[in-house]
Protein backbone atom coordinates (compact mmCIF):
# COMPACT_ATOMS: atom_id res chain seq x y z
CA UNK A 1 0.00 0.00 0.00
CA UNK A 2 1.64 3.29 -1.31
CA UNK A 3 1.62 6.45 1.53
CA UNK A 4 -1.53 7.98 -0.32
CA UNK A 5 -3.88 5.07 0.14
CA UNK A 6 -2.73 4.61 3.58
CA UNK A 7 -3.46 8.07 4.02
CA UNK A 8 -7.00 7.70 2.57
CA UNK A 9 -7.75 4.06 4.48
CA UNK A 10 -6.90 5.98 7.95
CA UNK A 11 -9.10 8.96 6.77
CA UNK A 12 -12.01 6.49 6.07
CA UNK A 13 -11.57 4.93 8.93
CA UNK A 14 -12.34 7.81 11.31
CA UNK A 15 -14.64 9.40 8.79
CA UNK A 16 -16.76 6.05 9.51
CA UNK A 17 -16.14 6.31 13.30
CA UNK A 18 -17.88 9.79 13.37
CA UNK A 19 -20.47 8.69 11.09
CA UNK A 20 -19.67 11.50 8.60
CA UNK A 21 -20.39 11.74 4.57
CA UNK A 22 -17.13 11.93 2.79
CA UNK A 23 -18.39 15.47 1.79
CA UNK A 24 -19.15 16.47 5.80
CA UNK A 25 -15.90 14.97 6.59
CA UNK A 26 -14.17 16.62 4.48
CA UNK A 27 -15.46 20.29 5.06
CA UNK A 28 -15.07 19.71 8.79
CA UNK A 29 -11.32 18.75 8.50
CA UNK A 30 -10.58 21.29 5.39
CA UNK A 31 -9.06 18.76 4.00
CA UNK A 32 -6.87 17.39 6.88
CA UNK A 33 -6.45 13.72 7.07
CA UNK A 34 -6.36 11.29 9.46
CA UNK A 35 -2.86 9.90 8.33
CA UNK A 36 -1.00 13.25 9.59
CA UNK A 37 -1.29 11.26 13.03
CA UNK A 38 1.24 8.80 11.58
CA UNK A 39 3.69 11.56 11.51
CA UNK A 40 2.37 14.67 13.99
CA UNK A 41 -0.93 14.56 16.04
CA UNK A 42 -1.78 18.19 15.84
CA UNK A 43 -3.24 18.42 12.74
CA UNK A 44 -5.09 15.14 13.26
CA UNK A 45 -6.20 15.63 17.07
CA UNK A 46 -7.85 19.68 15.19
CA UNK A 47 -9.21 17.58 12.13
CA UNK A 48 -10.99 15.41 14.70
CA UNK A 49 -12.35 17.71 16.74
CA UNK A 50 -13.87 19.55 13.64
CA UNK A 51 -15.74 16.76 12.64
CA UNK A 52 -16.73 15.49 15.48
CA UNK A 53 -18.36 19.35 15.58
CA UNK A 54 -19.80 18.82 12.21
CA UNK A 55 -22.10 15.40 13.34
CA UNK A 56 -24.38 17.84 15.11
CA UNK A 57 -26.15 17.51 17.67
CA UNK A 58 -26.14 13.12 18.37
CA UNK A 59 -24.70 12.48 21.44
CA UNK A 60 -21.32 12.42 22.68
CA UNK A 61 -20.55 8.15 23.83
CA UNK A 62 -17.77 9.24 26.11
CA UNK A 63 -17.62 12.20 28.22
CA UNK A 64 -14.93 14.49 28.70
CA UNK A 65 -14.45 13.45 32.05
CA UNK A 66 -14.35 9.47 31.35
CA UNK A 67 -11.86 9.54 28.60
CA UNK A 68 -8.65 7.70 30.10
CA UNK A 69 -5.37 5.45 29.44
CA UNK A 70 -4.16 2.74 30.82
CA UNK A 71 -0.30 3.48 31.17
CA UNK A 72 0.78 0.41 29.89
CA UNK A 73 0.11 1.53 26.30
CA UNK A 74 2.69 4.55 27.02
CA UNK A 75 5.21 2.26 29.31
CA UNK A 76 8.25 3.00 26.90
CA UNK A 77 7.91 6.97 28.17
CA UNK A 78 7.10 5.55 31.78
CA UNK A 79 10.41 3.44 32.04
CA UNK A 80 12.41 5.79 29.85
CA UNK A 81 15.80 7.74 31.56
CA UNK A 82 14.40 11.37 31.66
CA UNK A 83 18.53 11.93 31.31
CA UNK A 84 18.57 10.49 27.71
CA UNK A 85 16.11 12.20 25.72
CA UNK A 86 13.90 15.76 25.48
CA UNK A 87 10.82 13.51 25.56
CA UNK A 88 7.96 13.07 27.96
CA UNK A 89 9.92 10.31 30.96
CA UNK A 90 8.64 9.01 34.03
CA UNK A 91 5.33 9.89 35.66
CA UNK A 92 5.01 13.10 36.42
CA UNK A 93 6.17 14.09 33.13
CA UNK A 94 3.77 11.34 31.39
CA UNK A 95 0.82 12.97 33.43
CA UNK A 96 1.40 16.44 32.26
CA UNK A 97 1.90 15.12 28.93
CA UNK A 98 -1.50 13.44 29.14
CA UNK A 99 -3.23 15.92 30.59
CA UNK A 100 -2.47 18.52 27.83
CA UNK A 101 -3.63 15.73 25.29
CA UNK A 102 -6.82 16.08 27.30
CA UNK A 103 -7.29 12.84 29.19
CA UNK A 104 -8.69 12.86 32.56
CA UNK A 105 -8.64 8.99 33.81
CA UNK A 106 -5.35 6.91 34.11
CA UNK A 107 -5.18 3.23 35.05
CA UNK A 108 -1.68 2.15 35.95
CA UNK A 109 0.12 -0.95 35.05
CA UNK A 110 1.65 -1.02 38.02
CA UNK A 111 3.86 1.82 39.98
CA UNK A 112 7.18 1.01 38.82
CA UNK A 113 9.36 3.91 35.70
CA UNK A 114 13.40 4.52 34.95
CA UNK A 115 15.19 4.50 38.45
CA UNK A 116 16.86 7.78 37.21
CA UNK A 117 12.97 9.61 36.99
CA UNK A 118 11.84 12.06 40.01
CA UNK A 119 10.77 9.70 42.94
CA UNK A 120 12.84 6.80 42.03
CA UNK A 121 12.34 3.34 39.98
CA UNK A 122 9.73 1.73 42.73
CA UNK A 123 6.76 3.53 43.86
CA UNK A 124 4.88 0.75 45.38
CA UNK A 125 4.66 1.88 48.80
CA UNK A 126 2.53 4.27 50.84
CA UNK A 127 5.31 6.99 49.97
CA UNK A 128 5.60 6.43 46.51
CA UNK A 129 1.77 6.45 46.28
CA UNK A 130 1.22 10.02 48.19
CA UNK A 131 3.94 11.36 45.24
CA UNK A 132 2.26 10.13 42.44
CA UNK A 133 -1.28 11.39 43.91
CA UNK A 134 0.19 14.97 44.05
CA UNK A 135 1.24 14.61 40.49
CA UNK A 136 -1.65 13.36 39.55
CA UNK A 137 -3.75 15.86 40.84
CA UNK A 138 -1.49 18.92 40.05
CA UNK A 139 -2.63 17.63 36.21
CA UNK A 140 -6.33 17.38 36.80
CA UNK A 141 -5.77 13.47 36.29
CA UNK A 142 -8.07 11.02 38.21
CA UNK A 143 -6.36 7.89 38.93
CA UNK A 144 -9.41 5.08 38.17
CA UNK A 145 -7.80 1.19 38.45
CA UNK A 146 -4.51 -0.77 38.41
CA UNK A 147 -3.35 -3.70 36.97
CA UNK A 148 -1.52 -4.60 40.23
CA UNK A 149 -1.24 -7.75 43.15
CA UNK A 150 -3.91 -10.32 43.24
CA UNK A 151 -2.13 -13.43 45.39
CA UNK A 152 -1.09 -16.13 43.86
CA UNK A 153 -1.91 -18.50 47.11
CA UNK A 154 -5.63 -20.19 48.35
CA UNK A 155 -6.28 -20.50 50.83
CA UNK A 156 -4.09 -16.92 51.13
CA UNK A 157 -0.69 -17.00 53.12
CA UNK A 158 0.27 -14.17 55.55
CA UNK A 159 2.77 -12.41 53.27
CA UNK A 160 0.22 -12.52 50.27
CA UNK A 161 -3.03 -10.67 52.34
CA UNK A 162 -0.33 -8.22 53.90
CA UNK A 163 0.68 -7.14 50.51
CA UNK A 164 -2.77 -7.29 49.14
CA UNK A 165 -3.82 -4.88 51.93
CA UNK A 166 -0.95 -2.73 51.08
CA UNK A 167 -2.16 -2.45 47.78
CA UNK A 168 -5.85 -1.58 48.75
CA UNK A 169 -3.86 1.05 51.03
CA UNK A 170 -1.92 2.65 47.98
CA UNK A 171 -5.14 2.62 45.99
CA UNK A 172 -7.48 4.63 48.94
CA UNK A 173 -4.35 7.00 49.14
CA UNK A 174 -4.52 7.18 44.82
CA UNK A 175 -8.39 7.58 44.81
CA UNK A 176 -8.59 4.74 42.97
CA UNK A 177 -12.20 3.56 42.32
CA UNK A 178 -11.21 -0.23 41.71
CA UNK A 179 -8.29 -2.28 41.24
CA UNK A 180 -7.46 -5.49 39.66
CA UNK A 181 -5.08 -7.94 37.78
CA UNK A 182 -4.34 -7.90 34.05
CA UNK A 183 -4.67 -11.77 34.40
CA UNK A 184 -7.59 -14.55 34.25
CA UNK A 185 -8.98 -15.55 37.62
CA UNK A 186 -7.51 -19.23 36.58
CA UNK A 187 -5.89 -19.85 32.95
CA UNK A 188 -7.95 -23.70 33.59
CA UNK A 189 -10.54 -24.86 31.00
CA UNK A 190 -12.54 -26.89 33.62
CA UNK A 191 -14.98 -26.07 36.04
CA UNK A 192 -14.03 -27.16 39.69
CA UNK A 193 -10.47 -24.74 38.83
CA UNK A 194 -13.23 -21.95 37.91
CA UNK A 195 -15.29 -22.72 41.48
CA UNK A 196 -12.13 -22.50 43.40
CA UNK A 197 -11.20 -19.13 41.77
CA UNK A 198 -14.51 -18.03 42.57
CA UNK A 199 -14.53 -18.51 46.11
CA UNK A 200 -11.11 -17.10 46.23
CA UNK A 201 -12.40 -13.85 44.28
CA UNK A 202 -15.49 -13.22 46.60
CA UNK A 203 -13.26 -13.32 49.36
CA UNK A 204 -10.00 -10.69 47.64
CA UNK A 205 -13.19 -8.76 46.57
CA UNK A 206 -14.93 -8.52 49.97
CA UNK A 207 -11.83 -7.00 51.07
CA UNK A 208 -11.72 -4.74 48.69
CA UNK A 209 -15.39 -3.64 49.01
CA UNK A 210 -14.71 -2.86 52.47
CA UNK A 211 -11.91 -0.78 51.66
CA UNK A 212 -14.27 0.90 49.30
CA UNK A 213 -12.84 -0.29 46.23
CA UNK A 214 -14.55 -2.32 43.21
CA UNK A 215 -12.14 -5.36 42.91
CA UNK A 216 -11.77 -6.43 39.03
CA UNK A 217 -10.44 -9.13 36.77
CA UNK A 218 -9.29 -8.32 33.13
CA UNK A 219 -8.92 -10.84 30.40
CA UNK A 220 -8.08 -11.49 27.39
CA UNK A 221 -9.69 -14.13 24.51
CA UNK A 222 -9.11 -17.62 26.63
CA UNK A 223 -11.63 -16.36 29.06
CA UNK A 224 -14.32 -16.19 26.71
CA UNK A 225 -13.41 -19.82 25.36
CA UNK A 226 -15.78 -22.46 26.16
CA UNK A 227 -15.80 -24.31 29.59
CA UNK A 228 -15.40 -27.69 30.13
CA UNK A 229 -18.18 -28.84 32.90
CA UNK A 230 -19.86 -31.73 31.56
CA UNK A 231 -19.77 -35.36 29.04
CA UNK A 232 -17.30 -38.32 29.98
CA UNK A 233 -14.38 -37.67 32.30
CA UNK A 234 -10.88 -37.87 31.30
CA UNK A 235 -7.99 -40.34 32.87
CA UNK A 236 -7.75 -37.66 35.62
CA UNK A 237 -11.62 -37.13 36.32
CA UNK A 238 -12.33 -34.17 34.76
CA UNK A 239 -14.99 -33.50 31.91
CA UNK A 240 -13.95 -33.50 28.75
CA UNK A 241 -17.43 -31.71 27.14
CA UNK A 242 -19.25 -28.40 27.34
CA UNK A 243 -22.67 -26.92 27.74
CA UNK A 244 -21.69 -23.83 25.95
CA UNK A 245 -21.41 -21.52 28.76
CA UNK A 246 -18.12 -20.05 28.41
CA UNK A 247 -15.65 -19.90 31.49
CA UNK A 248 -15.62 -15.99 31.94
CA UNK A 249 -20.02 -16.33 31.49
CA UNK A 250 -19.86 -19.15 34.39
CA UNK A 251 -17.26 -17.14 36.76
CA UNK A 252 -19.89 -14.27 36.46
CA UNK A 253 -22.97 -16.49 38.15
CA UNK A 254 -20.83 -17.80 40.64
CA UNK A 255 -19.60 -15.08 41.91
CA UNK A 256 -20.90 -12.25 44.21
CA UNK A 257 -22.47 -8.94 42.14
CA UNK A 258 -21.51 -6.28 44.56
CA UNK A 259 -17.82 -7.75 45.35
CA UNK A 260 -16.46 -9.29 42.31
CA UNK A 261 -16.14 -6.97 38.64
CA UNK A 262 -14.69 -7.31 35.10
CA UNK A 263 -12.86 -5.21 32.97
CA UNK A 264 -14.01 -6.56 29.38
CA UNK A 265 -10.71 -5.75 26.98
CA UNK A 266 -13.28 -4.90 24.06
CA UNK A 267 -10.67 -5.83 21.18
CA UNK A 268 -9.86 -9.49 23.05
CA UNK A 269 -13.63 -10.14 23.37
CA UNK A 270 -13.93 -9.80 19.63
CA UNK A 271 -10.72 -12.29 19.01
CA UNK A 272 -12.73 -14.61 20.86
CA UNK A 273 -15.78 -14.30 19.02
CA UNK A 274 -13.40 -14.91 15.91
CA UNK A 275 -11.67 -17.95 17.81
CA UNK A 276 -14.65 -20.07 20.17
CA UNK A 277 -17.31 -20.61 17.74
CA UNK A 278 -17.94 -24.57 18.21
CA UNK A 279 -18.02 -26.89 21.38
CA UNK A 280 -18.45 -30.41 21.95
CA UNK A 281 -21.78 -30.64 23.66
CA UNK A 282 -22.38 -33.50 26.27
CA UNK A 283 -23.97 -35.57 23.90
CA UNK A 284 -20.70 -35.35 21.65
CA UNK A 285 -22.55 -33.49 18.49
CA UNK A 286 -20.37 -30.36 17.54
CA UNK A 287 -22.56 -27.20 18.34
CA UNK A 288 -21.85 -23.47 16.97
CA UNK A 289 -22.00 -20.74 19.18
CA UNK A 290 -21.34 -16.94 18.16
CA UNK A 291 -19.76 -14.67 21.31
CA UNK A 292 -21.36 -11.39 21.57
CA UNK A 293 -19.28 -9.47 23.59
CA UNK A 294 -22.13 -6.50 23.61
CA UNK A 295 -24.75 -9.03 24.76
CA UNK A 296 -22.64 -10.02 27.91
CA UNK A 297 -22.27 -6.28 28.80
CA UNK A 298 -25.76 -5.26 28.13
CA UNK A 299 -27.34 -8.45 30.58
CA UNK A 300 -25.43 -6.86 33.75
CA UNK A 301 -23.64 -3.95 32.80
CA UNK A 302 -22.61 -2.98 35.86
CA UNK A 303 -20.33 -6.08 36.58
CA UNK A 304 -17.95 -3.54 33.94
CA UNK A 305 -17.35 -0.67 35.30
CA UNK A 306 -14.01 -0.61 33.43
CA UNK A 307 -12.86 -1.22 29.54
CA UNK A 308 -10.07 -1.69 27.84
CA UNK A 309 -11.15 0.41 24.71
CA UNK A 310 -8.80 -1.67 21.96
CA UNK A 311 -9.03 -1.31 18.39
CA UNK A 312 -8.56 -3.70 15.58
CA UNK A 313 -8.22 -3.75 12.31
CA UNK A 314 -9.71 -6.96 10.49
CA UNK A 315 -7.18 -9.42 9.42
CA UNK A 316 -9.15 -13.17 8.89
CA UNK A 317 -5.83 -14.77 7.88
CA UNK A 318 -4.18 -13.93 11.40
CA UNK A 319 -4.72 -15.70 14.58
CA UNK A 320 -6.71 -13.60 16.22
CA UNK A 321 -8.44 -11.77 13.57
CA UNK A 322 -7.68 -8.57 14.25
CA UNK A 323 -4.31 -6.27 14.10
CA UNK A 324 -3.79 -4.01 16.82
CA UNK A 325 -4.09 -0.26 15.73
CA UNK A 326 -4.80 3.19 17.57
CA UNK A 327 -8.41 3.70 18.88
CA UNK A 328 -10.78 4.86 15.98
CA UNK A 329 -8.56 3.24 12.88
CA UNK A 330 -10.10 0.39 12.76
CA UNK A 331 -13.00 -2.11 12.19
CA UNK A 332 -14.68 -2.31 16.08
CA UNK A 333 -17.84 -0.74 16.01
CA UNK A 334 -17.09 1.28 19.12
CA UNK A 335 -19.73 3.94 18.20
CA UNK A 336 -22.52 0.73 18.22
CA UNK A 337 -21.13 -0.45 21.36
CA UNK A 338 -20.60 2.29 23.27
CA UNK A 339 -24.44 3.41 22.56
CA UNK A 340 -25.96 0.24 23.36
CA UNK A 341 -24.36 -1.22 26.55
CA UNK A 342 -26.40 0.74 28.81
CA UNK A 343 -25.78 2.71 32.08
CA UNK A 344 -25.07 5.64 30.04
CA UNK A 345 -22.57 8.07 31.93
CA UNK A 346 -20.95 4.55 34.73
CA UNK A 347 -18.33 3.23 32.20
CA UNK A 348 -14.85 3.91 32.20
CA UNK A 349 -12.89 3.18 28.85
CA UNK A 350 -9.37 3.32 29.09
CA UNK A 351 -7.34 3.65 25.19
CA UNK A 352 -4.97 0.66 25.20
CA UNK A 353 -3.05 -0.48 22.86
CA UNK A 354 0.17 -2.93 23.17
CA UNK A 355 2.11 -2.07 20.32
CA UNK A 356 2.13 1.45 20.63
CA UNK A 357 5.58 1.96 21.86
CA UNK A 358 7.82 3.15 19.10
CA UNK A 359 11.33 1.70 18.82
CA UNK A 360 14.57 4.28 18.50
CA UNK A 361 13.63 5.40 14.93
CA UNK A 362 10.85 6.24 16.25
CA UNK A 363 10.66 6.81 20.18
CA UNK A 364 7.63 8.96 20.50
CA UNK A 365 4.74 6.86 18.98
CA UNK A 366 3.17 5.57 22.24
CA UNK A 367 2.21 9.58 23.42
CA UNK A 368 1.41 10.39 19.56
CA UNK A 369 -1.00 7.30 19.13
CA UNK A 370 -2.52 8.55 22.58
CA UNK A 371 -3.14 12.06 21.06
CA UNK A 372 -4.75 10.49 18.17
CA UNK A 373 -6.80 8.02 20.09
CA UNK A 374 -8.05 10.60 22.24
CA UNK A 375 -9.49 12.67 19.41
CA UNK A 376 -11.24 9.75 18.26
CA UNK A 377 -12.52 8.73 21.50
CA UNK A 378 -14.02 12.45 22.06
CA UNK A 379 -15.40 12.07 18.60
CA UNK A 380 -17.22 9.46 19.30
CA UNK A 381 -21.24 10.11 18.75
CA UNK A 382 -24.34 7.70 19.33
């Protein structure tokens, strides 16, 4: 593909995210197009904003004050040495740099940047927590989950509950409204591992609910797979069939509503719909069945108050479908979903994307990709 048609693919791509004529689109962004984000945000974050102006009156899908980040899709400028480069390093500068790109939600990846960054390499600690809060709020940032400790041990050991308060003491002192794990509650297919995990997560998330904070579990496509709870038993005893309830589904009825929460990663919930489409059912006849990732938000949407908002470009003849690309470039219908999955104004979508850090020809992509994401996300209408 030659520069110019990757120039007017991209342009397409968040003409059709802001539901815009080619004409409308066109006269909004006088001619800017999307592609300048490839090479300098500026002129795509304005062209963005102009047509999201030009859509009229529909409704903005994500408002001003629940457009966030995760920080793992800007780690490279996290753990970079502030003495190396001019470019946005460590947290405090990340936050300011965020904050002038507009965003007003962060979710950490954990608390650790370059040893040689203000405040040191480690910030895990009550210390380290009350230095990135100021920073945080001298940017007008609102600090909203973290991918942090859930123990590895149940029944839980001493050292793993001490360190799992300390974390529910570094969130209060963040003003964190939730925290979690970027990991599945069990990486098992079958269901007893699933029950255990369950009982296990009510207990983390009692904890956590009395500390004030929504306790959440993140996943990515093996989640959604298919669990194995029924038909003959294998050589160890455990089923080898399904009943077409997938595992993440299952975890949801077993455990407790106002304790236990997910954080759906909206571009892995479509690789699984492109991935778990047929089961053996207990009676051994192969059955299909579709995932709809919407449908599982809209039947308790409050079970996610957090997304990963992940976009994808459609790619049937790779694994997973999809290509990883910045928010509003590619083929999600994040304008559908956002509209439909109810509780209007209680979801918080954090941009992510995992191959946004740039390499040295290139070091910063992660914060440009951000920009651009962001003016997509605000353009956003239902």
């Amino acid at each position: 593909m030659t520069a110019h048609e990757e120039s007017i693919e991209t342009s397409d791509a968040l003409r059709r995210a802001l539901g815009l004529s080619r004409r409308r689109f066109l006269a909004a962004t006088t001619g800017v197009t999307a592609a300048a984000a490839l090479t300098g945000v500026g002129p795509l974050a304005s062209a963005a904003r102009a047509a999201a102006g030009a859509a009229g009156g529909n409704g903005v899908l994500v408002p001003p004050g629940k457009r966030g980040i995760i920080l793992y899709t800007v780690r490279d400028a996290i753990g970079r040495d502030p003495g190396s480069t001019p470019l946005a390093s460590g947290f405090r500068r990340v936050f300011e740099e965020l904050s002038r790109i507009g965003y007003k939600q962060v979710e950490f990846a954990g608390y650790g940047q370059h040893p040689n960054a203000e405040g040191g390499g480690n910030l895990e600690s009550v210390e380290g927590a009350r230095l990135l809060r100021r920073w945080l709020d001298d940017n007008g940032l609102q600090a909203e989950g973290n991918h942090g400790f859930i123990p590895g041990s149940w029944p839980l050991t001493p050292s793993d509950l001490d360190r799992f308060k300390l974390h529910l003491e570094i969130a209060g002192i963040l003003g964190l409204g939730h925290m979690g794990t970027g990991g599945d509650p069990t990486g098992s297919a079958y269901k007893g591992d699933w029950d255990v995990a369950a009982e296990k997560w009510n207990h983390l998330g009692s904890l956590a609910s009395a500390a004030g904070i929504k306790l959440y579990t993140h996943n990515h496509d093996a989640a959604y797979n298919f669990l194995l709870d029924s038909g003959p038993l294998d050589a160890a005893g455990r089923p080898t069939r399904s009943s077409g309830i997938r595992k993440l589904e299952y975890f949801l009825t077993i455990t407790d509503p106002k304790d236990v929460y997910l954080e759906m990663d909206i571009f892995w919930a479509h690789v699984a719909q492109f991935k778990f489409r047929t089961y053996t059912a207990p009676d051994g006849s192969a059955q299909t069945g579709v995932f709809d990732p919407l449908a599982v938000v809209r039947a308790q949407t409050k079970r996610f108050p957090l997304f990963h908002a992940k976009d994808g470009k459609s790619n049937p003849a790779s694994g997973n479908g999809y290509d990883m690309v910045p928010f509003g470039t590619g083929d999600i219908d994040y304008a559908a979903f956002f509209a439909n999955m109810g509780a209007k104004g209680y979801h918080n979508p954090m941009y992510e994307q995992d191959n946004a850090p740039g390499d040295a020809s290139d070091p910063g992509r992660s914060l440009r990709y951000a920009e651009l994401s962001y003016a997509n996300m605000a353009a956003l209408r239902g």
